[in-house]
C-alpha atoms as a PDB file:
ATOM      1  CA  UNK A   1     150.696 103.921  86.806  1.00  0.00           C
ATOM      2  CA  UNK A   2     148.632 104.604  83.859  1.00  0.00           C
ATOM      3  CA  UNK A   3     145.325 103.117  85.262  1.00  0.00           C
ATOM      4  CA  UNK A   4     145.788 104.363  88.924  1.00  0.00           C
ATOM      5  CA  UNK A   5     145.267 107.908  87.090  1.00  0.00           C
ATOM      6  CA  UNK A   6     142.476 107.109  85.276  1.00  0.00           C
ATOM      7  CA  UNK A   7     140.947 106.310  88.487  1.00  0.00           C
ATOM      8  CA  UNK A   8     142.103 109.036  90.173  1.00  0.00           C
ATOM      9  CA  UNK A   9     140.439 111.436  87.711  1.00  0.00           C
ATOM     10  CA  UNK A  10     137.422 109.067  88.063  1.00  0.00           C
ATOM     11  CA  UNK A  11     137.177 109.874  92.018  1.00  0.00           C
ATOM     12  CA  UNK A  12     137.764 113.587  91.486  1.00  0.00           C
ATOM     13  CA  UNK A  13     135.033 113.490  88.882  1.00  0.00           C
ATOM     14  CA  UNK A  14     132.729 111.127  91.429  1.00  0.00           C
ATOM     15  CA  UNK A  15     133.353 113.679  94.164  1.00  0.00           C
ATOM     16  CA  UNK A  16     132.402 117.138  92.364  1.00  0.00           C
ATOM     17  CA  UNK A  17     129.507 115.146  90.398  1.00  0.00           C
ATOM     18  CA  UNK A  18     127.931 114.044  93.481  1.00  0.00           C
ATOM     19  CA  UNK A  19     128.434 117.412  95.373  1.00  0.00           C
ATOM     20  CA  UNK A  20     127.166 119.732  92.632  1.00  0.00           C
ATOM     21  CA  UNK A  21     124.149 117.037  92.433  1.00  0.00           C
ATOM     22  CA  UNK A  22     123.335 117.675  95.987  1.00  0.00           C
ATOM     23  CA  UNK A  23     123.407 121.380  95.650  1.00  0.00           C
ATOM     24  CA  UNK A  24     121.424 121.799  92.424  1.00  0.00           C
ATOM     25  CA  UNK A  25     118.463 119.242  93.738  1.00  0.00           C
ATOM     26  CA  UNK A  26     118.794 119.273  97.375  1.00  0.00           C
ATOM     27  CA  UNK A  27     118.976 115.350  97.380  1.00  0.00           C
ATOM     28  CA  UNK A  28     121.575 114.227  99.330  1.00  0.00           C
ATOM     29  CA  UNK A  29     122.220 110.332  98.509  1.00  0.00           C
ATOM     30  CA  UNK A  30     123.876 110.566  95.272  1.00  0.00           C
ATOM     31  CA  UNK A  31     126.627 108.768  96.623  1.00  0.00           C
ATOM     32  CA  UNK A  32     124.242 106.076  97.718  1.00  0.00           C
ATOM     33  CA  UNK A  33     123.448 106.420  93.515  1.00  0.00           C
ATOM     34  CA  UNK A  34     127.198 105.739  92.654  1.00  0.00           C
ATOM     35  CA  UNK A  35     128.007 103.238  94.963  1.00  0.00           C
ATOM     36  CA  UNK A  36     127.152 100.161  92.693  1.00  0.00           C
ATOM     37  CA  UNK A  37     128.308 101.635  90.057  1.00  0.00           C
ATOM     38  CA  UNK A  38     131.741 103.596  90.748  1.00  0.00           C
ATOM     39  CA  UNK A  39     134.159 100.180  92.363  1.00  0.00           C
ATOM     40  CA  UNK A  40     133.411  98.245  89.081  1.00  0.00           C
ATOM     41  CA  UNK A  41     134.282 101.117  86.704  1.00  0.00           C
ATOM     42  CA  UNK A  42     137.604 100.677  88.872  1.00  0.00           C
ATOM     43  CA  UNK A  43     138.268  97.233  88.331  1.00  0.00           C
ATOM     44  CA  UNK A  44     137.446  97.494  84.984  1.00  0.00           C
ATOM     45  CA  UNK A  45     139.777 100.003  84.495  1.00  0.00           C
ATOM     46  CA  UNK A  46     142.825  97.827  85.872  1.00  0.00           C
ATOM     47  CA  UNK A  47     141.676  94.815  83.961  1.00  0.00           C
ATOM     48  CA  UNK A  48     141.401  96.842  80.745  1.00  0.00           C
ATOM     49  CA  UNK A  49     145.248  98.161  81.834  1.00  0.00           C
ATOM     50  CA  UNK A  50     146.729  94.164  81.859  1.00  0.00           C
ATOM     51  CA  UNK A  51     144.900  94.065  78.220  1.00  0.00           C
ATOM     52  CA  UNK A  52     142.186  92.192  79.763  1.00  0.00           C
ATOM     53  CA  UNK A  53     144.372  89.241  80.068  1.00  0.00           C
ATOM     54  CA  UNK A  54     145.487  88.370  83.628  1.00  0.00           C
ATOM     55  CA  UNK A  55     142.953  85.803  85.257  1.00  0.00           C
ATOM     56  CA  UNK A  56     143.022  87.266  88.710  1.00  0.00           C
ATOM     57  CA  UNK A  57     142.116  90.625  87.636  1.00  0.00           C
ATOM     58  CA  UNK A  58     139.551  89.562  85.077  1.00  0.00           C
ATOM     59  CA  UNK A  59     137.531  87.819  87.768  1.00  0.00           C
ATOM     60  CA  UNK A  60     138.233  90.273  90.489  1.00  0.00           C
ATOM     61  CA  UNK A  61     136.022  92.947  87.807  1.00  0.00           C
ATOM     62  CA  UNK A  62     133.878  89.865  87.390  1.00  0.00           C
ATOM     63  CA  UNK A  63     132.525  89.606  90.994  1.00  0.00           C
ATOM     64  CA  UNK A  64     133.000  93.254  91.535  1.00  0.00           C
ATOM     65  CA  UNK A  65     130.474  93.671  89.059  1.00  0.00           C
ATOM     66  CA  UNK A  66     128.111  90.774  89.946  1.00  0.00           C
ATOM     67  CA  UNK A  67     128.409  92.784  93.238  1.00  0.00           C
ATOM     68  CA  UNK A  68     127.414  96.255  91.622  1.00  0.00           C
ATOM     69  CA  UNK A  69     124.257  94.796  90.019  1.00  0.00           C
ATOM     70  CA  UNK A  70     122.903  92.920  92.596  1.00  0.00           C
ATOM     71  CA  UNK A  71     123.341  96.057  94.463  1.00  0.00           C
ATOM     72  CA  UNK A  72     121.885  98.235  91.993  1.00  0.00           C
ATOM     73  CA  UNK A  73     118.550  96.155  91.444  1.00  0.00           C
ATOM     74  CA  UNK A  74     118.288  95.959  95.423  1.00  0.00           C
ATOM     75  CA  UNK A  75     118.779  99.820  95.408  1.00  0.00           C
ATOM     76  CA  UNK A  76     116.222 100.000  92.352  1.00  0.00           C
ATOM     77  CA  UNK A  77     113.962  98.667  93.902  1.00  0.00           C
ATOM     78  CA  UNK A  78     113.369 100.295  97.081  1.00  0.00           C
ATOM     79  CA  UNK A  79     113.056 103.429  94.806  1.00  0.00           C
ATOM     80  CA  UNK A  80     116.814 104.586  95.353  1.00  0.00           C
ATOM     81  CA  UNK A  81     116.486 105.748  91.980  1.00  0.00           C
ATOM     82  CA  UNK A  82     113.671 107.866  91.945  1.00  0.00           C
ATOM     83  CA  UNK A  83     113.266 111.385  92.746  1.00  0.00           C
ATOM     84  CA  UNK A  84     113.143 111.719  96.478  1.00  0.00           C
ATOM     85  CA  UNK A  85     114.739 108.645  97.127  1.00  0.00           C
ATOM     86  CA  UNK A  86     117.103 110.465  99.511  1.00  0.00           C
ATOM     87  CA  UNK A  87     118.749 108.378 102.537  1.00  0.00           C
ATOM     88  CA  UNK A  88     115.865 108.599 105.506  1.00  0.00           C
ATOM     89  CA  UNK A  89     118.590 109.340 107.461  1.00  0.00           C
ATOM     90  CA  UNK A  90     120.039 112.167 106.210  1.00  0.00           C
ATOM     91  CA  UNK A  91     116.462 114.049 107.394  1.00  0.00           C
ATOM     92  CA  UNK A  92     116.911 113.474 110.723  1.00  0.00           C
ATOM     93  CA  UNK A  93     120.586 114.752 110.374  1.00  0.00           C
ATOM     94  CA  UNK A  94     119.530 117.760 108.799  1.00  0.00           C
ATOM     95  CA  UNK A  95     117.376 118.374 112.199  1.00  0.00           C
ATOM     96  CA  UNK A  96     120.161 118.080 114.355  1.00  0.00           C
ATOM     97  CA  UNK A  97     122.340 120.577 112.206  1.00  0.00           C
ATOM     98  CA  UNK A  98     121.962 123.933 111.460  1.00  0.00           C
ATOM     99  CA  UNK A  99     122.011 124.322 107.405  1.00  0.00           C
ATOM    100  CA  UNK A 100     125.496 125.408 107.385  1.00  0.00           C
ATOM    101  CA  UNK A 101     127.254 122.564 109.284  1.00  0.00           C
ATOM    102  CA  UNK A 102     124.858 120.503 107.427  1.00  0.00           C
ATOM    103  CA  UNK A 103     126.580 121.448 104.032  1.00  0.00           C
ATOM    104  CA  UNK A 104     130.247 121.137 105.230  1.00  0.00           C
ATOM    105  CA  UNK A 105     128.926 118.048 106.333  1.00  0.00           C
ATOM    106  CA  UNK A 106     127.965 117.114 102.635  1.00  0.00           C
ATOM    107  CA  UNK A 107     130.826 118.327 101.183  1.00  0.00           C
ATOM    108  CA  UNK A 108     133.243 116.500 103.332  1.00  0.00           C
ATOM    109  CA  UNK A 109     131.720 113.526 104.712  1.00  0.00           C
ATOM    110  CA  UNK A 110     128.720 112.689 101.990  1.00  0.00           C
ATOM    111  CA  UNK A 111     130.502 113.523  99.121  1.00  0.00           C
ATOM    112  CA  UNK A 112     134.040 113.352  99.048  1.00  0.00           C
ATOM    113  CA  UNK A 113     135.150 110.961 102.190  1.00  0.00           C
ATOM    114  CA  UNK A 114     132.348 108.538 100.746  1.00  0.00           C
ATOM    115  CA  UNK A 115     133.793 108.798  97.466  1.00  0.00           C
ATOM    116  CA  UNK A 116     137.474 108.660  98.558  1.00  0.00           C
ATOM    117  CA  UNK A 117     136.486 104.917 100.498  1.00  0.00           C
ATOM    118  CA  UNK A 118     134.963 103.847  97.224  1.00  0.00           C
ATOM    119  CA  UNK A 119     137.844 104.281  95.400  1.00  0.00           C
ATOM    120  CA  UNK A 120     139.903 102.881  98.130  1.00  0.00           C
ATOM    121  CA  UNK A 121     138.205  99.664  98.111  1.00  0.00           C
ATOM    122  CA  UNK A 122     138.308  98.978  94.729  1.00  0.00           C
ATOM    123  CA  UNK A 123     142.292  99.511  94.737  1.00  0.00           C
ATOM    124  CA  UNK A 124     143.377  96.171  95.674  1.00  0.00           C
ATOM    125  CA  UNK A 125     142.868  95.824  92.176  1.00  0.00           C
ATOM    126  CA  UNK A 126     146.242  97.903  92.014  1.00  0.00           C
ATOM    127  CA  UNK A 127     147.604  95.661  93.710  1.00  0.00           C
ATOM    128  CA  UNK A 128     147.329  92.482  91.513  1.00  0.00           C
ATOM    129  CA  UNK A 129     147.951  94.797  88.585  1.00  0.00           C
ATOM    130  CA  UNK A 130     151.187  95.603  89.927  1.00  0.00           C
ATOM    131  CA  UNK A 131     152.076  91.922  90.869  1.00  0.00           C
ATOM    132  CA  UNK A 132     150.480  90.761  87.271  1.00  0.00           C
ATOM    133  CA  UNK A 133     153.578  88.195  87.341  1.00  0.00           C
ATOM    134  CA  UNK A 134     152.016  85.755  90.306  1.00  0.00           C
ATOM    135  CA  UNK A 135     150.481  83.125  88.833  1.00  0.00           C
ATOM    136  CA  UNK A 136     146.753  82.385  89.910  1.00  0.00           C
ATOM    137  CA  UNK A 137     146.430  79.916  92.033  1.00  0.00           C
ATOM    138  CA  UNK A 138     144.172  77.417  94.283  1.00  0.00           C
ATOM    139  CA  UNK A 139     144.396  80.453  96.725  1.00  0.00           C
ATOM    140  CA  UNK A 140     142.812  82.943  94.465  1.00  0.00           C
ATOM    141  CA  UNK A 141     139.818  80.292  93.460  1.00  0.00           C
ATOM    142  CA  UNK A 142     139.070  79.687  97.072  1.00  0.00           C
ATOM    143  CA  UNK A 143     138.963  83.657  97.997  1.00  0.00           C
ATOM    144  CA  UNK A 144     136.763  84.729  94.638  1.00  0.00           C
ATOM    145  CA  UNK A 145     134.351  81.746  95.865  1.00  0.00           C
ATOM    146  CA  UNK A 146     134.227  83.417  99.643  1.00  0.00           C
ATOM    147  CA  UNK A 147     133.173  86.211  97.850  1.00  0.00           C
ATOM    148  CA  UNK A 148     130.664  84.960  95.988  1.00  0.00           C
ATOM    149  CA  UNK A 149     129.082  83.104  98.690  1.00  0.00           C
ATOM    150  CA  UNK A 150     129.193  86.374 100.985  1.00  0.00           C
ATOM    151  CA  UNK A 151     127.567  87.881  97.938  1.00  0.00           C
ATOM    152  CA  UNK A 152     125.005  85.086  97.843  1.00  0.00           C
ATOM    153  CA  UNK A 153     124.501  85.761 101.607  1.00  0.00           C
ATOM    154  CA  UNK A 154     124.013  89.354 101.252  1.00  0.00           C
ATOM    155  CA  UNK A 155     121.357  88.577  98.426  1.00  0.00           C
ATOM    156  CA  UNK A 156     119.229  86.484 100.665  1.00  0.00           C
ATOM    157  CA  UNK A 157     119.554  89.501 103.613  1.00  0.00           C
ATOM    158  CA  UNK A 158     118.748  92.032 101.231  1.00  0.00           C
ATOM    159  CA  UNK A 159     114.955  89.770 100.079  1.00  0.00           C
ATOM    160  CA  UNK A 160     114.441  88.821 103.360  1.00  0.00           C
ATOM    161  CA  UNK A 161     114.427  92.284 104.462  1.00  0.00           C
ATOM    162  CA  UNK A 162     112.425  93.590 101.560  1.00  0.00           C
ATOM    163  CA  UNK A 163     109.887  90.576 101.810  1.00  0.00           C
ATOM    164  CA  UNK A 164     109.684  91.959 105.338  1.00  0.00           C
ATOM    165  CA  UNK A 165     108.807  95.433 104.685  1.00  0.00           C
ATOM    166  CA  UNK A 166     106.632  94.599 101.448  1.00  0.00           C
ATOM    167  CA  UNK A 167     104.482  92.994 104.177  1.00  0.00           C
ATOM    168  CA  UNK A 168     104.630  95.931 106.318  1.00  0.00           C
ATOM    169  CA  UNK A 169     103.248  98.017 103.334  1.00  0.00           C
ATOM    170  CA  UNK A 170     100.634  95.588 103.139  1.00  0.00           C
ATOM    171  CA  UNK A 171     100.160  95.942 106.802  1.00  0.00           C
ATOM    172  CA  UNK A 172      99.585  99.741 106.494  1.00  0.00           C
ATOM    173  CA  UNK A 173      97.562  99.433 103.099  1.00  0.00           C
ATOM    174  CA  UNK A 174      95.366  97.019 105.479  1.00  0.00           C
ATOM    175  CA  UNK A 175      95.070  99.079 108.452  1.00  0.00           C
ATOM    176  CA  UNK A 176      97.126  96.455 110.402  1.00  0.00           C
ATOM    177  CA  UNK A 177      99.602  97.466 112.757  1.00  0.00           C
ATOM    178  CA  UNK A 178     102.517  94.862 111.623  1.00  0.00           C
ATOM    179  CA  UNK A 179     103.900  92.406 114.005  1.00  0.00           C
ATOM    180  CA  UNK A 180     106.716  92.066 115.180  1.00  0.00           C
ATOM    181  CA  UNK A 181     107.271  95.788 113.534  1.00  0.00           C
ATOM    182  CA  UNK A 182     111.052  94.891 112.863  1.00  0.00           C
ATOM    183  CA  UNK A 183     112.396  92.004 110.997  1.00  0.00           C
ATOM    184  CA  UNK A 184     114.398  89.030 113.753  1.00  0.00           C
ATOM    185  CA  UNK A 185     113.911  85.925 111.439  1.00  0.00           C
ATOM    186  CA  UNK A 186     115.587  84.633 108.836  1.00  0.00           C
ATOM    187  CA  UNK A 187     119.181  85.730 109.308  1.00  0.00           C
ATOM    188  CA  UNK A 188     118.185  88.619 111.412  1.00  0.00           C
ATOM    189  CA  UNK A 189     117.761  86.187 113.743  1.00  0.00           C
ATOM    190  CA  UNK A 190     121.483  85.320 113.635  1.00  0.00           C
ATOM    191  CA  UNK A 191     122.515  89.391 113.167  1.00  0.00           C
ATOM    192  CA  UNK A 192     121.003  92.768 113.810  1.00  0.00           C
ATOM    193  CA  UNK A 193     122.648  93.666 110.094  1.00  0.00           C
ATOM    194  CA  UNK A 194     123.781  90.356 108.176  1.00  0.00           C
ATOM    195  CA  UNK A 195     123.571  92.355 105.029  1.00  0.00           C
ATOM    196  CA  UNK A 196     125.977  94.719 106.196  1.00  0.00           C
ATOM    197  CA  UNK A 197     127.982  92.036 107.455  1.00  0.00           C
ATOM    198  CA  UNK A 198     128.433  90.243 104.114  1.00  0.00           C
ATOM    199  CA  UNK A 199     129.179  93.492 102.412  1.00  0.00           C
ATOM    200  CA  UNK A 200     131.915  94.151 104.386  1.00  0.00           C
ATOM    201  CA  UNK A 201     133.440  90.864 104.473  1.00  0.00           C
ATOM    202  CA  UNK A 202     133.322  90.980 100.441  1.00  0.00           C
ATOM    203  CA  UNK A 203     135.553  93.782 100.440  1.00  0.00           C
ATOM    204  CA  UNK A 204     138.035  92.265 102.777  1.00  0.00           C
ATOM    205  CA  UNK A 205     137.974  89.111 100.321  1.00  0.00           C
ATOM    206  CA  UNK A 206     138.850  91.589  97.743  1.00  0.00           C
ATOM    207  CA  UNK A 207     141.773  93.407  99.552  1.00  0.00           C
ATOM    208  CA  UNK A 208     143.485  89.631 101.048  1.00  0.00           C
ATOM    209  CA  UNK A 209     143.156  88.422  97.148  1.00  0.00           C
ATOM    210  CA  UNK A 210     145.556  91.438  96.103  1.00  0.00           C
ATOM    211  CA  UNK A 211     147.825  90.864  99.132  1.00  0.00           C
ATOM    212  CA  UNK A 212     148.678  87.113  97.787  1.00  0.00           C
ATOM    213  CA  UNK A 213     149.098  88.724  94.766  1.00  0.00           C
ATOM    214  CA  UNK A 214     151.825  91.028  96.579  1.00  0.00           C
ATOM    215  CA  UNK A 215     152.762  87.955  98.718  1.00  0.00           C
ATOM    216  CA  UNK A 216     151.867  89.969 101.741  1.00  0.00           C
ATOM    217  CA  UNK A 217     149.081  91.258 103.664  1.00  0.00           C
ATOM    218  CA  UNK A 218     150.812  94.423 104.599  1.00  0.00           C
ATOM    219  CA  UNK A 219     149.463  96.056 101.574  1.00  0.00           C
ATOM    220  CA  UNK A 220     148.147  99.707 102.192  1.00  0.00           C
ATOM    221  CA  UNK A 221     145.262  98.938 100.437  1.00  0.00           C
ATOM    222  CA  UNK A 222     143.921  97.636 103.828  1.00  0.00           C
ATOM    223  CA  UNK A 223     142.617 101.019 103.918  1.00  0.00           C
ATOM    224  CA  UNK A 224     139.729 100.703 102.151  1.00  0.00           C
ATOM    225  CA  UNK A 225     137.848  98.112 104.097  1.00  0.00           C
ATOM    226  CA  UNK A 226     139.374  99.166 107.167  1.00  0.00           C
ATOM    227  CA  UNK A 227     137.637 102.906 106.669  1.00  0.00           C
ATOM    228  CA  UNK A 228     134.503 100.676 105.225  1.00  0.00           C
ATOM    229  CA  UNK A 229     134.349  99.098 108.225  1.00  0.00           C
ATOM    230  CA  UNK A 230     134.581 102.592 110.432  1.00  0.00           C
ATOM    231  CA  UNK A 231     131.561 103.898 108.193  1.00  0.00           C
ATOM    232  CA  UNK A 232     129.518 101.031 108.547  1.00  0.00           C
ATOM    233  CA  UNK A 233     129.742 100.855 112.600  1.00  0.00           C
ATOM    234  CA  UNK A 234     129.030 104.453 112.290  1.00  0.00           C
ATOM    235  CA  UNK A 235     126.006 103.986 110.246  1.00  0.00           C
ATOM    236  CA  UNK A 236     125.096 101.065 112.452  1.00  0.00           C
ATOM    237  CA  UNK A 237     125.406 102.944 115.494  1.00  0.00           C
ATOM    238  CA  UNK A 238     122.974 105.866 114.036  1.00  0.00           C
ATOM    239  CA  UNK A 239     120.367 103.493 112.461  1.00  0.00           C
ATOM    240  CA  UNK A 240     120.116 102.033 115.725  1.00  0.00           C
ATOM    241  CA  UNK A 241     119.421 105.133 117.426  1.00  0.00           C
ATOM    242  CA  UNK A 242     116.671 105.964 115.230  1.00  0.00           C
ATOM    243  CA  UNK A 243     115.018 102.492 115.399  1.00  0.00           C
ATOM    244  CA  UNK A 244     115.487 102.154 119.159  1.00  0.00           C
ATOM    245  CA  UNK A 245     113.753 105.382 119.599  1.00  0.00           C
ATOM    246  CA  UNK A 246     110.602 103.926 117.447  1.00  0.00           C
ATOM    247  CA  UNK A 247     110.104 100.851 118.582  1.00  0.00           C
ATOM    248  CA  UNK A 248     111.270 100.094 122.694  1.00  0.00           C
ATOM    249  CA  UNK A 249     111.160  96.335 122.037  1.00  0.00           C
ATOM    250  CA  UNK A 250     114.171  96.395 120.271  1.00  0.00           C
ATOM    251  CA  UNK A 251     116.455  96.489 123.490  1.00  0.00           C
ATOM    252  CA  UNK A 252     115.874  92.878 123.762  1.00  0.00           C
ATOM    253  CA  UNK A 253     116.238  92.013 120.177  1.00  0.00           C
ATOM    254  CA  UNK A 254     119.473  94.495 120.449  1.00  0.00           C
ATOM    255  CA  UNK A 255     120.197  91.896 123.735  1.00  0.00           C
ATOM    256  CA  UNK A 256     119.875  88.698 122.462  1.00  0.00           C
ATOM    257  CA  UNK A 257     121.110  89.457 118.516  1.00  0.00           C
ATOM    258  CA  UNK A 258     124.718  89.511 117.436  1.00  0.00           C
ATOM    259  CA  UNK A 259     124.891  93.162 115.845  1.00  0.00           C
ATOM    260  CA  UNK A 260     127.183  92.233 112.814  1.00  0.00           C
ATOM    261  CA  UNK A 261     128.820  88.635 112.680  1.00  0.00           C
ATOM    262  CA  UNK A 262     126.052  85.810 112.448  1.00  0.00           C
ATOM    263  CA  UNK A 263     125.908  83.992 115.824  1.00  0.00           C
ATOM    264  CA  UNK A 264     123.629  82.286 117.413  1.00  0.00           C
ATOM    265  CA  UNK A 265     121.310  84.261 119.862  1.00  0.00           C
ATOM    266  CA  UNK A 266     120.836  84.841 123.452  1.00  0.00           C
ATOM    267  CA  UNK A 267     118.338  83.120 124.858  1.00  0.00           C
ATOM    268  CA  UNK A 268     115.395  85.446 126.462  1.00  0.00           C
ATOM    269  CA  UNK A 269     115.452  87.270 129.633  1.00  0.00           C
ATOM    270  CA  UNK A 270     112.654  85.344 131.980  1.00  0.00           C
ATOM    271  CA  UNK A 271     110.037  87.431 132.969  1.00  0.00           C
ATOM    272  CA  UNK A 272     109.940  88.493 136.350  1.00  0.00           C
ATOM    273  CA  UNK A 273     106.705  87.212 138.202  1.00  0.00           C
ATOM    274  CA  UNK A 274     104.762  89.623 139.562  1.00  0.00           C
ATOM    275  CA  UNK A 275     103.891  89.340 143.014  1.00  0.00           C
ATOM    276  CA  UNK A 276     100.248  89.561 144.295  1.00  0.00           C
END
């Protein structure tokens, strides 16, 4: 139980460091800050636990934290990092709240729910810790590749996206207006949100590798992407709102486009002839 308490004093720490954060600079994506970083210190700390010398939890810290710097350098380099590099869409929250809700909203929701599904995902870890006895097997090599290819599928969402909006910039630096002024190609023309498609599906790798582990997939670490899951549909539902209300066009792509699972699209409504 040793490591499980390490990381519970890790999410207690994660959830006042991020709150106090917020409060002292009035930035309100430290979360966003931690995500990368917080599920590897997790997995390292089970590995570390087994003495660094069980094969299934070795390479579950391994991807975990191929996952947590791929995600950092994405998150780097849209200026996440930098002062004022707050969520976009925790402004137009704040304008729909009045400043108190708005701060019970950052205390329970920002920083401690988000922290408490962070920790939650990383715990199938937990799981294979406590089942250190199952040998790995062909299994276990066939899951850790799913996850790596969801993580190479994330990767190539993530540059398409920021290819996209580094010619936007260009666009603006130009005095172009950019078109089409959202991103459908690539595999945005497969899904509305591939990205967040394969970064949910690596988690739910994650938590099936721990059930076989346990033997079984009634594990309650289904929690974690489970709640994952919930935020993201959430956060999909919002983003939406806010890009619908910029650009009208994007009922059709909304249409025609799978909004999570790559699929192939919807052909085009015909145009309705006008009638002289």
């Amino acid at each position: 139980m040793a490591p499980l308490i390490a990381s519970l004093w890790v999410l207690a720490g994660s959830c006042a460091l991020v709150w106090v954060l917020s409060l002292v600079t009035r930035e309100y994506s430290w979360v966003d800050r931690l995500w990368s970083v917080i599920p590897v210190i997790y997995l390292w700390i089970f590995a570390g636990a087994a003495g660094f010398s069980d094969l299934r939890l070795n390479l579950m810290a391994v991807v975990v934290t191929l996952w947590g710097a791929r995600l950092t350098f994405n998150f780097a380099r849209k200026g996440g990092y930098a002062r004022g590099g707050e969520d976009y869409r925790w402004a137009v929250l704040r304008g729909r709240m009045s400043r108190a809700q708005f701060q019970v909203f950052n205390l329970l929701f920002i920083s401690v729910y988000q922290s408490i599904i962070l920790f939650l995902i990383a715990m199938p870890a937990f799981t294979a810790f406590q089942h250190r006895a199952t040998p790995f097997g062909a299994l276990d090599a066939v899951l850790l590749g799913l996850f790596v290819a969801f993580l190479v599928g994330e990767t190539i969402a993530d540059q398409q996206q920021w290819a996209f909006h580094e010619g936007k910039r260009a666009d603006a630096r130009a005095g172009r207006e950019s078109n089409p002024r959202f991103l459908q190609t690539g595999l945005f023309r497969f899904s509305r949100h591939p990205n967040f498609f394969f970064e949910q599906a690596q988690w739910w790798v994650l938590f099936v590798i721990g059930a076989v582990s346990a033997g079984s997939l009634l594990q309650w670490t289904v929690a974690g992407p489970v709640l994952l899951t919930a935020l993201f549909i959430g956060s999909t539902m919002f983003t939406e709102s806010i890009t619908s209300s910029k650009y009208p066009e994007y009922a059709d792509y909304r249409r025609r486009t799978s909004a999570l699972v790559p699929w192939f699209p919807r052909s085009r409504e015909p145009r309705t002839a006008e009638v002289s």
